[in-house]
Protein backbone atom coordinates (compact mmCIF):
# COMPACT_ATOMS: atom_id res chain seq x y z
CA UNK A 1 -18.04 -10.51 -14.23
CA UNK A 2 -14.28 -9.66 -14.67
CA UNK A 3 -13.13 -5.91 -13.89
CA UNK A 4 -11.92 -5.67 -17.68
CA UNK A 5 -15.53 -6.42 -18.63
CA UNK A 6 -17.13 -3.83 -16.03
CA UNK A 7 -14.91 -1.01 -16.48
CA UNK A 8 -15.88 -0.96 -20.56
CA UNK A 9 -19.80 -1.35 -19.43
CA UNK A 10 -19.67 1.68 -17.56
CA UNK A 11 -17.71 3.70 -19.45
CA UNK A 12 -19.68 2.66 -22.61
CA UNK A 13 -22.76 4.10 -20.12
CA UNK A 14 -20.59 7.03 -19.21
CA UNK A 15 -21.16 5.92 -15.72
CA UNK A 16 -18.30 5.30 -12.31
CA UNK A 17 -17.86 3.22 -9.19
CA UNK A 18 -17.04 4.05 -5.71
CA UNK A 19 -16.22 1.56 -2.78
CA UNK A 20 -16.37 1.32 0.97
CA UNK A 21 -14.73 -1.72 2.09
CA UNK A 22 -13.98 -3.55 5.32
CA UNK A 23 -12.79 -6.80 5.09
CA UNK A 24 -11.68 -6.45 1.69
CA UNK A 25 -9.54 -3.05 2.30
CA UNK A 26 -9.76 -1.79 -1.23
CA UNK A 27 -8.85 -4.70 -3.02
CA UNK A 28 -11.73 -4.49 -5.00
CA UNK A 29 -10.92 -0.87 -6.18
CA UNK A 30 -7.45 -2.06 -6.72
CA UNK A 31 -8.43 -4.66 -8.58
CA UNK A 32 -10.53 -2.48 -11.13
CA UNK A 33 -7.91 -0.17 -11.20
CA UNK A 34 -5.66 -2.44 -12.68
CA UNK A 35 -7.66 -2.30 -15.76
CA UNK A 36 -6.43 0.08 -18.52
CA UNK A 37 -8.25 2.84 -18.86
CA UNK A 38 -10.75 2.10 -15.47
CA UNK A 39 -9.81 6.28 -14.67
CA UNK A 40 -12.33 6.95 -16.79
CA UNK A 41 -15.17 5.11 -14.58
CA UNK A 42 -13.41 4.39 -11.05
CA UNK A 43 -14.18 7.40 -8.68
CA UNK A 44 -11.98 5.85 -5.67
CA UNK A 45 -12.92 3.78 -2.49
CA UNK A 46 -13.05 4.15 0.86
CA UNK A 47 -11.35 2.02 3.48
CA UNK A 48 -13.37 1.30 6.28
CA UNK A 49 -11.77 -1.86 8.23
CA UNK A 50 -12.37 0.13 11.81
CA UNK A 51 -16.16 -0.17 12.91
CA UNK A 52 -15.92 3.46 13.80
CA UNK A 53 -14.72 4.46 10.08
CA UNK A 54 -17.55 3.13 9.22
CA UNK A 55 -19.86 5.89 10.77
CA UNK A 56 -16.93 8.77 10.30
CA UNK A 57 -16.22 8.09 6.78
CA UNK A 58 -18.69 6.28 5.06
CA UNK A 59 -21.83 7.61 7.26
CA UNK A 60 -23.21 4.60 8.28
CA UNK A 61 -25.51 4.78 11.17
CA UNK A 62 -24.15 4.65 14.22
CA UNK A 63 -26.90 3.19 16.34
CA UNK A 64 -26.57 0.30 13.57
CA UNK A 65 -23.50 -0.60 14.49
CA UNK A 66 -23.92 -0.39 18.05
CA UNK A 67 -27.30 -2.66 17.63
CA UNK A 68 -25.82 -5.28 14.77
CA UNK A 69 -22.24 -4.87 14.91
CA UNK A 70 -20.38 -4.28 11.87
CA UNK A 71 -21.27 -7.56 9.83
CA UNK A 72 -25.06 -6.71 8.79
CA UNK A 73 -26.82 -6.67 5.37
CA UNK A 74 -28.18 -3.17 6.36
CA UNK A 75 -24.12 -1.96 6.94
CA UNK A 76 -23.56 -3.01 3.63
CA UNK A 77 -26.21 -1.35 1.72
CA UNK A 78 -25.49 1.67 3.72
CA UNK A 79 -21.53 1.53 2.89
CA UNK A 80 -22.52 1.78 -0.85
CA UNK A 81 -25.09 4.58 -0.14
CA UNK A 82 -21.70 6.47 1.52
CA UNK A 83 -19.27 5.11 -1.07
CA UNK A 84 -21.61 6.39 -3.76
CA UNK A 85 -22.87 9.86 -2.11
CA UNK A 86 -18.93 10.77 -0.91
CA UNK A 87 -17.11 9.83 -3.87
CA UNK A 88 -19.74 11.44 -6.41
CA UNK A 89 -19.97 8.13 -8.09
CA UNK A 90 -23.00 6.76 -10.46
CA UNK A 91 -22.81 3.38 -8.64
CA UNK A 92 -21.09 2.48 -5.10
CA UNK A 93 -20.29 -1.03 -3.62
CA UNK A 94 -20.20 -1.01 -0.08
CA UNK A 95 -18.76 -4.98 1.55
CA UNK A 96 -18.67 -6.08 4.85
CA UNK A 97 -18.03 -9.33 6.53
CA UNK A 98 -15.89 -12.33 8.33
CA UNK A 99 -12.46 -13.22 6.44
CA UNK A 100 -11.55 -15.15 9.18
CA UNK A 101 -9.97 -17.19 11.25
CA UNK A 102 -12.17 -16.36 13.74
CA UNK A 103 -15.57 -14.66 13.98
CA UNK A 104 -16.42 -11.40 14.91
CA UNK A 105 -19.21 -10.39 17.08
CA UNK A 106 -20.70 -13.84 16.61
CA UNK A 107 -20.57 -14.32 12.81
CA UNK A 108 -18.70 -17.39 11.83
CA UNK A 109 -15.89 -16.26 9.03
CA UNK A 110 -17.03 -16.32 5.20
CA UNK A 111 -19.70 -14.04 5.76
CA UNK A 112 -20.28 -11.46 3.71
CA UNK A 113 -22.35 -8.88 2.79
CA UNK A 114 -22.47 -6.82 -0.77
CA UNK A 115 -24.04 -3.89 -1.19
CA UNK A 116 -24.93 -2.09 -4.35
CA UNK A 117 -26.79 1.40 -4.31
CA UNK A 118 -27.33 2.88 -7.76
CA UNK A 119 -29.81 4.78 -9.89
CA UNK A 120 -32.88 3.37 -8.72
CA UNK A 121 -31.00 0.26 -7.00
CA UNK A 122 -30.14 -0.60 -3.33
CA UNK A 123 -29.59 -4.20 -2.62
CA UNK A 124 -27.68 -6.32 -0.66
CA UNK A 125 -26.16 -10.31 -1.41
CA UNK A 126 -24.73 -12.02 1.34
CA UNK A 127 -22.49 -14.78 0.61
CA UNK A 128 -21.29 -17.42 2.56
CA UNK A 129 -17.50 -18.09 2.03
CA UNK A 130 -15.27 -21.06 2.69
CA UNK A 131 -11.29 -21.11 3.18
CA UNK A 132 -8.80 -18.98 3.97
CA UNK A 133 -8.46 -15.53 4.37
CA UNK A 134 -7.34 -14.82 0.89
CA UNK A 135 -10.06 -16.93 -0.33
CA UNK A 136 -12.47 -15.33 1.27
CA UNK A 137 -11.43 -11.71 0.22
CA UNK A 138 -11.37 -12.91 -3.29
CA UNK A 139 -14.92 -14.59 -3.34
CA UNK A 140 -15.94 -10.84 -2.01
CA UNK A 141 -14.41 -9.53 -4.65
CA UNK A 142 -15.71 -11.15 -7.08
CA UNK A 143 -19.30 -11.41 -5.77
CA UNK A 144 -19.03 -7.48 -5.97
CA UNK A 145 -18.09 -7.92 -9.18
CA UNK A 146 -21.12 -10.12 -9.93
CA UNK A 147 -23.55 -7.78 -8.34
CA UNK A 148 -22.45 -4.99 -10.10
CA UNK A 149 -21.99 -6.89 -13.19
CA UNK A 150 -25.63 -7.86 -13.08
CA UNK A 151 -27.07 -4.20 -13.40
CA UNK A 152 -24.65 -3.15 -15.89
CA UNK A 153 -25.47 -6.07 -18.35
C-alpha cells in the first residue's frame, strides 16, 4: 500500500504509527512522513541498528538476542510491541533483517522480518529479498507498508 494511502486510512480511523527499525534506519518513518499531513497519524520511530538498542530502547528481550541474534521473527514482533508501547502509538511496525552484502550471524542478506502489533494484532512476515542494499531496504519498506496496509483496509 503506498504511504499516501495509509496515512489517510488511519487518520480517517483517528489512529497513528510508531517504528523500530534496524536495517531500515527510519526510512520507513521517513518515508510516511513525507506525506502531507502524516503529523496527524505518525507518532515517530525508533532507530535501533545496534543489537543492544534493541533491548535499551525498544525493550526487546535480551536473552532473545543473546539466544537468536538480532535477525528473528520473535525480534520483530517485539520491536513493534516497543515501537508501539514507547511512542504511545495505535499501531507500531517493528523490522529487522539482512540488507546485505554479507550475512549476519548466519542469515544470508534479504532477510527480513516485519512486525506489526496493534489492537488485537501481533504478527510477523518475513520476506526474503534479492539485490542490493537499497533494494533490499526498499522491499522492507514496502512490505511494512503491505502489512500495515492489510489491517487498515
Amino acid at each position: 500500500m503506498e504511504p499516501e494511502t495509509l496515512i489517510t486510512h488511519l487518520i480517517e480511523r483517528g489512529e497513528t504509527v510508531a517504528t523500530a527499525e534496524s536495517l531500515t534506519a527510519g526510512l520507513v518513518c521517513a518515508t510516511l512522513t513525507e506525506v502531507p499531513g502524516s503529523s496527524a497519524a505518525v507518532r515517530g520511530g525508533l532507530v535501533v541498528y545496534a543489537t543492544d538498542l534493541k533491548a535499551k530502547l525498544a525493550g526487546v528481550d535480551e536473552d532473545l538476542l543473546t539466544a537468536y541474534g538480532a535477525v528473528h521473527p520473535e525480534v520483530a514482533a517485539q520491536l513493534a510491541v516497543g515501537a508501539r508501547d514507547r511512542c504511545g502509538a495505535t499501531w507500531g511496525l517493528g523490522l529487522t533483517g539482512v540488507a546485505g552484502p554479507d550475512g549476519q550471524d548466519g542469515v544470508e542478506p534479504g532477510t527480513v522480518h516485519v512486525g506489526l502489533a496493534g489492537p488485537g494484532v501481533l504478527t510477523v512476515c518475513t520476506l526474503d529479498l534479492r539485490g542490493d542494499r537499497a533494494s533490499v531496504r526498499a522491499g522492507a519498506v514496502s512490505g511494512a507498508f503491505a502489512l500495515l496496509g492489510e489491517q487498515l483496509a
